[in-house]
Protein backbone atom coordinates (compact mmCIF):
# COMPACT_ATOMS: atom_id res chain seq x y z
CA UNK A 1 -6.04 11.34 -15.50
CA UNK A 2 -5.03 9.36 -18.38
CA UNK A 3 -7.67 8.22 -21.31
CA UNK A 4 -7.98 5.08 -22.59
CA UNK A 5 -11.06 4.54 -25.56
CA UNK A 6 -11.70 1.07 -26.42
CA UNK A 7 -13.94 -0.56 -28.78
CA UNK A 8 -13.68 -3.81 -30.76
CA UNK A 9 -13.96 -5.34 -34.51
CA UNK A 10 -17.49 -6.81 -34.80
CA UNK A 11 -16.90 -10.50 -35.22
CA UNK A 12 -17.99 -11.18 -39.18
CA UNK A 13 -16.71 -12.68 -42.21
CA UNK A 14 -14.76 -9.64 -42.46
CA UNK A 15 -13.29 -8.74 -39.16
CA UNK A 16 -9.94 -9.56 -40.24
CA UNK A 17 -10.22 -6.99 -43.34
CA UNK A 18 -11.50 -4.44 -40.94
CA UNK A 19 -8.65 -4.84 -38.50
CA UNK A 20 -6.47 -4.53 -41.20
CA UNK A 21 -7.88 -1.78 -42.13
CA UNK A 22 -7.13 0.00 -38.74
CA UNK A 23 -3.52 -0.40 -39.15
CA UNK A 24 -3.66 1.48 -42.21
CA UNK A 25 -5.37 4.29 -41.06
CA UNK A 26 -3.43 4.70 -37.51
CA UNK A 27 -0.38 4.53 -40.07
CA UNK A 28 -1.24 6.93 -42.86
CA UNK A 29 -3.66 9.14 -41.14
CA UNK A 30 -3.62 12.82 -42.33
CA UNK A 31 -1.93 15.44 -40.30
CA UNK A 32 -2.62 19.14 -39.85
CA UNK A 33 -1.78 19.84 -42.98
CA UNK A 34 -4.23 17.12 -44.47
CA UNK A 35 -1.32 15.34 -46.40
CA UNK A 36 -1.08 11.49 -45.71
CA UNK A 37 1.25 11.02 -43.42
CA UNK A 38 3.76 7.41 -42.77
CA UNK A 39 4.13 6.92 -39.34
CA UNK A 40 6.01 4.48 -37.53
CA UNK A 41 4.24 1.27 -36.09
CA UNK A 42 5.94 -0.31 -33.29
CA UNK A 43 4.81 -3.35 -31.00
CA UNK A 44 6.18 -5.73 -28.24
CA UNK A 45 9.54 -6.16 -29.78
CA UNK A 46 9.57 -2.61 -31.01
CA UNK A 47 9.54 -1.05 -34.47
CA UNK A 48 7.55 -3.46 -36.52
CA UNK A 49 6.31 -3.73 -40.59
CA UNK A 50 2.42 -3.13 -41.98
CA UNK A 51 3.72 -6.88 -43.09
CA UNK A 52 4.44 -7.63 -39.63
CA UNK A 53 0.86 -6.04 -38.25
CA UNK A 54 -1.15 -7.90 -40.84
CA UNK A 55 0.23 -11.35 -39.77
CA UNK A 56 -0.67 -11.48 -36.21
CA UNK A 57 -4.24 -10.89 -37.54
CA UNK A 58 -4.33 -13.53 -39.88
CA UNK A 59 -3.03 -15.88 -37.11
CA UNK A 60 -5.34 -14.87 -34.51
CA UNK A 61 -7.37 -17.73 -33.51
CA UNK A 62 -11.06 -18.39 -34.18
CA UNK A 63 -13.10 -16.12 -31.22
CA UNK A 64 -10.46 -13.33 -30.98
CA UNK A 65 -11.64 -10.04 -30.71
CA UNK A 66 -9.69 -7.50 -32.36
CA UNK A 67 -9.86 -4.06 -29.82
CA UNK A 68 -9.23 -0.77 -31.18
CA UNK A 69 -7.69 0.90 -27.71
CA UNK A 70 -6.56 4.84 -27.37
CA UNK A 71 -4.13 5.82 -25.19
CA UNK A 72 -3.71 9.64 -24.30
CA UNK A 73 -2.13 10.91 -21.16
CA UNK A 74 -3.56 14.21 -19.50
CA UNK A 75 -2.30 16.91 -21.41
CA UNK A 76 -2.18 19.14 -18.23
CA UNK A 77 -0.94 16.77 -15.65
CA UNK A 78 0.79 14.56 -17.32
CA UNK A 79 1.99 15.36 -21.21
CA UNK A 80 2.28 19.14 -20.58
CA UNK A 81 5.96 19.13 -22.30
CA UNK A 82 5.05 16.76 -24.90
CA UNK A 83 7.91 14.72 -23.76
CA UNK A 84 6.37 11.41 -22.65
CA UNK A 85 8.04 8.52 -23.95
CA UNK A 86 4.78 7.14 -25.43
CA UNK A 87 6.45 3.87 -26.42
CA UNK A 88 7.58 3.05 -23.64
CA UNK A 89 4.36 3.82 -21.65
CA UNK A 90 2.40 1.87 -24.37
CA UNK A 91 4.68 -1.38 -24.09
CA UNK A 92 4.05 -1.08 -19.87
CA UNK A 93 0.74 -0.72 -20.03
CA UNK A 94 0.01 -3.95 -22.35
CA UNK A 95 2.39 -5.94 -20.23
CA UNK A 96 0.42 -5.21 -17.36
CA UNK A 97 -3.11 -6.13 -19.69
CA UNK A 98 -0.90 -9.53 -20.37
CA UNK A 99 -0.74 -10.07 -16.78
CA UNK A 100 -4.04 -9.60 -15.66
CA UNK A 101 -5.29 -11.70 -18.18
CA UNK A 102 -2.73 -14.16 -18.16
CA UNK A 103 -2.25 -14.48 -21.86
CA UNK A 104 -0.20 -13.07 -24.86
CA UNK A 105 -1.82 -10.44 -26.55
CA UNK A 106 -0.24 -9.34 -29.56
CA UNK A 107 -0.78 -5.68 -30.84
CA UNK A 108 0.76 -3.11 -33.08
CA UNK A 109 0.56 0.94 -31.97
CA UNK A 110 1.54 4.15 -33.74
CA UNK A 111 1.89 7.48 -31.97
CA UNK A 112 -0.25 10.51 -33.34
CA UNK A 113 0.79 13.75 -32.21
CA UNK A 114 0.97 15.37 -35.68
CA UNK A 115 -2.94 16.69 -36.63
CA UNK A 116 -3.79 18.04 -32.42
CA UNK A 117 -2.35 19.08 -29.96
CA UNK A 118 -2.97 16.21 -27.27
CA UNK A 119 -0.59 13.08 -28.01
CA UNK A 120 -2.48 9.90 -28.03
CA UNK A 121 -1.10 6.40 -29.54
CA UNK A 122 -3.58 4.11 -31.10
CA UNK A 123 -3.38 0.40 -30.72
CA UNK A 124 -4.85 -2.41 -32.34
CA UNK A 125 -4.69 -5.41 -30.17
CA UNK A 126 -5.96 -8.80 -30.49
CA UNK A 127 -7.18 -10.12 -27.25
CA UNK A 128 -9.13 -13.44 -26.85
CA UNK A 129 -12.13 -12.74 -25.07
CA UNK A 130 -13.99 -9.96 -24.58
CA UNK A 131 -12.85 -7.20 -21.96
CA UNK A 132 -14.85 -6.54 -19.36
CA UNK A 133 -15.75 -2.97 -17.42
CA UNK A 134 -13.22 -3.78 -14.69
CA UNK A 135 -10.40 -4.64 -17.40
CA UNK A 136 -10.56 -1.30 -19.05
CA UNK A 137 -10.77 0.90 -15.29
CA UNK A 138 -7.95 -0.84 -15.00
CA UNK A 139 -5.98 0.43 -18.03
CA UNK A 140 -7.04 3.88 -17.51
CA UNK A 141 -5.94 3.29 -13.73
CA UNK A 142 -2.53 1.81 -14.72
CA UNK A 143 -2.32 4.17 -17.82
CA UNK A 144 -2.32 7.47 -14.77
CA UNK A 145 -0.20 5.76 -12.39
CA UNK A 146 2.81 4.94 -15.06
CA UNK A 147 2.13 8.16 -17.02
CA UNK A 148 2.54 10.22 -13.40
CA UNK A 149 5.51 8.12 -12.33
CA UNK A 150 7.44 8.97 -15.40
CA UNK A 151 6.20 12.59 -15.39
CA UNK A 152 7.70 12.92 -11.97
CA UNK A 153 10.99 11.71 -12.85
CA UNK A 154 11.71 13.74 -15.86
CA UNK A 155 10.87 16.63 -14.11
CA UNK A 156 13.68 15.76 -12.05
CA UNK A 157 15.79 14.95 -14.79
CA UNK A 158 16.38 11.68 -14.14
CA UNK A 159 16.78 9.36 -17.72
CA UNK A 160 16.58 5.89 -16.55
CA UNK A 161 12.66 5.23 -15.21
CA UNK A 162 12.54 3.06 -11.98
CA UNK A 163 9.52 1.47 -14.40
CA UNK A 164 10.90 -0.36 -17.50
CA UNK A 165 8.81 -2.90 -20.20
CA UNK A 166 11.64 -5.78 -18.85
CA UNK A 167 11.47 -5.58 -15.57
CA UNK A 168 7.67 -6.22 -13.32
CA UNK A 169 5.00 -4.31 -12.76
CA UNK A 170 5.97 -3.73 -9.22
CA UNK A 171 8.62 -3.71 -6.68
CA UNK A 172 8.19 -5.53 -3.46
CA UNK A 173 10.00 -4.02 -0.66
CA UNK A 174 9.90 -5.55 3.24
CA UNK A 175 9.87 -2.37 4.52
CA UNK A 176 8.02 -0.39 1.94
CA UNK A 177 4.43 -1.54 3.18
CA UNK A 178 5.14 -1.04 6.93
CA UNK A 179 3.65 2.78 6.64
CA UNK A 180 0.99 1.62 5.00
CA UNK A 181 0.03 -0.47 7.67
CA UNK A 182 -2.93 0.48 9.98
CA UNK A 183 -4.70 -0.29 12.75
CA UNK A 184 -8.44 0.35 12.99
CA UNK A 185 -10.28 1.28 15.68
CA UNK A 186 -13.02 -0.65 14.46
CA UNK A 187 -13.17 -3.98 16.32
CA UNK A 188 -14.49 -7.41 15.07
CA UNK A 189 -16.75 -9.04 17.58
CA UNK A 190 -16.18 -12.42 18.60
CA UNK A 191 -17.97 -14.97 21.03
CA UNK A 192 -18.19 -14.41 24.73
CA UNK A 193 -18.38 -10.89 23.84
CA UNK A 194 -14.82 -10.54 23.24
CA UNK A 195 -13.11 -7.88 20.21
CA UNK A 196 -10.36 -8.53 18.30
CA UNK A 197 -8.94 -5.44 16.55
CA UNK A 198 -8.96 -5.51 12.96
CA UNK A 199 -5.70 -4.46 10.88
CA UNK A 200 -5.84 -3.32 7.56
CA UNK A 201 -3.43 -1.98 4.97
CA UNK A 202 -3.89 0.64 2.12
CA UNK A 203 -2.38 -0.53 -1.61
CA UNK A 204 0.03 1.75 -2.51
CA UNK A 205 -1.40 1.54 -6.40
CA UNK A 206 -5.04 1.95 -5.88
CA UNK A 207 -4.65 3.38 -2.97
CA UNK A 208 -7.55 1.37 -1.82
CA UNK A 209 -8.09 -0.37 1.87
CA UNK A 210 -6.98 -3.60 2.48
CA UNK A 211 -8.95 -5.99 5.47
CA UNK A 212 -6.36 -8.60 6.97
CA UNK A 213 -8.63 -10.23 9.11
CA UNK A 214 -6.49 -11.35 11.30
CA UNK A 215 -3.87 -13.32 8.38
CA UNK A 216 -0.27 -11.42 8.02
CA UNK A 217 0.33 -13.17 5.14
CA UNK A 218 1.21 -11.85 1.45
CA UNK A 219 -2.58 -11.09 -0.51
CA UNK A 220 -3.81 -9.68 -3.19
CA UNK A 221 -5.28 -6.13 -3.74
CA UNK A 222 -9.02 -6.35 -3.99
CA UNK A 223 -9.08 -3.36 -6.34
CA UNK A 224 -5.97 -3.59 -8.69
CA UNK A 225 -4.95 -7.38 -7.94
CA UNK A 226 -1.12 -6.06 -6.53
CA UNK A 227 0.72 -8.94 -4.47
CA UNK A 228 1.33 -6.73 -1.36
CA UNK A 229 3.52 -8.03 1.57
CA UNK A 230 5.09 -10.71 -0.75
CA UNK A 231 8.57 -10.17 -0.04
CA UNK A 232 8.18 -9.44 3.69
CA UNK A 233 6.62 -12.87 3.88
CA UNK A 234 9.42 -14.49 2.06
CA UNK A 235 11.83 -12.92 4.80
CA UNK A 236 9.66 -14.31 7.06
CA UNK A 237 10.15 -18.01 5.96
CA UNK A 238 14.11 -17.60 5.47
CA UNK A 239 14.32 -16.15 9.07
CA UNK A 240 12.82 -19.49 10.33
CA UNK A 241 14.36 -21.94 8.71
CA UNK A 242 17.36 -20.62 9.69
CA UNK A 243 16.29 -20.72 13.48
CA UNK A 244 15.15 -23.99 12.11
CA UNK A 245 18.85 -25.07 11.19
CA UNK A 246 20.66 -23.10 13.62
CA UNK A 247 18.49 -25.42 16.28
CA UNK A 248 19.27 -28.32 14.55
């Protein structure tokens, strides 16, 4: 399993100086060696300046909380060849933080793999709010899942991810979420002693299980907040209204 650390810049008349700080240590850190060492930062839009870094933090709004986050993939399961495109991975797993949150979070990240042997990329990002205990399970949960996927497909030499930064978080399929579909033996009473049986699915992200209640509609994953059954519900609606205009 993936770890992600987080902690965040105490909110004082010098928070800004202290996040600034941060990006000159994750950029000049020693290495092995104990020589200072000029890494390459990189953000959103990829390769970025010290310049660049120190900007966003002077135009982060009053009340924004500047998080010190750690990403570093499971050096057994996951990173065991040290080939991990850690950018990439980065840039997916803030995309997905953007989307939960439903804001723009600007950040700047540099990869350290020079001064141990487990690869880790550090990222200062400033967030408006403070992040909560479900936020950050959910980065280490995403952080697995992406780190896995990508694992998987380079061991099968395969260059071009079916994940990418550009594209969303997830792929709908109609079909896709048919075996995940189950029925439950448990039944839900009802009045006049009747049972209805209750159907459920499982998330294929969290892998945890989904109540329908009776609804076949698209919803959202309790766990992980995944739009399951979207597209299968949007097939749905085109199949009717063209019954709809075929009747008409």
């Amino acid at each position: 399993m993936a770890v992600v650390n987080a902690n965040y810049v105490k909110r004082n008349e010098n928070e800004r100086q202290t996040a600034k700080a941060n990006i000159y240590y994750i950029q000049t850190r020693p290495g092995r060696d104990k020589q200072r060492q000029s890494r390459v930062l990189f953000g959103p839009g990829g390769p970025m300046s010290r310049h660049e870094a120190y900007e966003f933090i002077n135009a982060a709004p009053k009340g924004t909380y500047f998080y010190r986050l750690k990403l570093s993939p499971d050096p057994m399961l996951e990173d065991q060849r040290r080939d991990l495109n850690m950018q990439k991975l980065t840039r997916a797993i803030m995309k997905r933080l953007e989307k939960r949150l439903k804001t723009h979070i600007p950040w700047a990240a540099a990869l350290h793999d020079d001064h141990t042997d487990i690869r880790h990329v550090h990222i200062l990002a400033a967030i408006p709010g403070r992040l909560n205990r479900y936020e950050l399970e959910f980065l280490i949960r995403e952080a697995t899942s992406l780190a896995l996927s990508q694992r998987r497909f380079l061991d099968r030499g395969v260059s071009r991810l079916p994940w990418q930064e550009q594209q969303p978080a997830q792929t709908l399929q109609a079909g896709k979420y048919s075996a995940y579909k189950r029925y439950q033996p448990a039944l839900v009473p009802r009045r006049g002693g009747a049972h209805l049986p209750q159907t459920s699915c499982e998330c294929p992200r969290c892998h945890m299980l989904q109540r329908h209640n009776g609804h076949r509609g698209s919803h959202l994953c309790g766990s992980c907040g995944l739009m399951l059954h979207k597209q299968k519900e949007q097939a749905m609606t085109r199949r009717k209204g063209r019954e709809l205009e075929r009747f008409l």
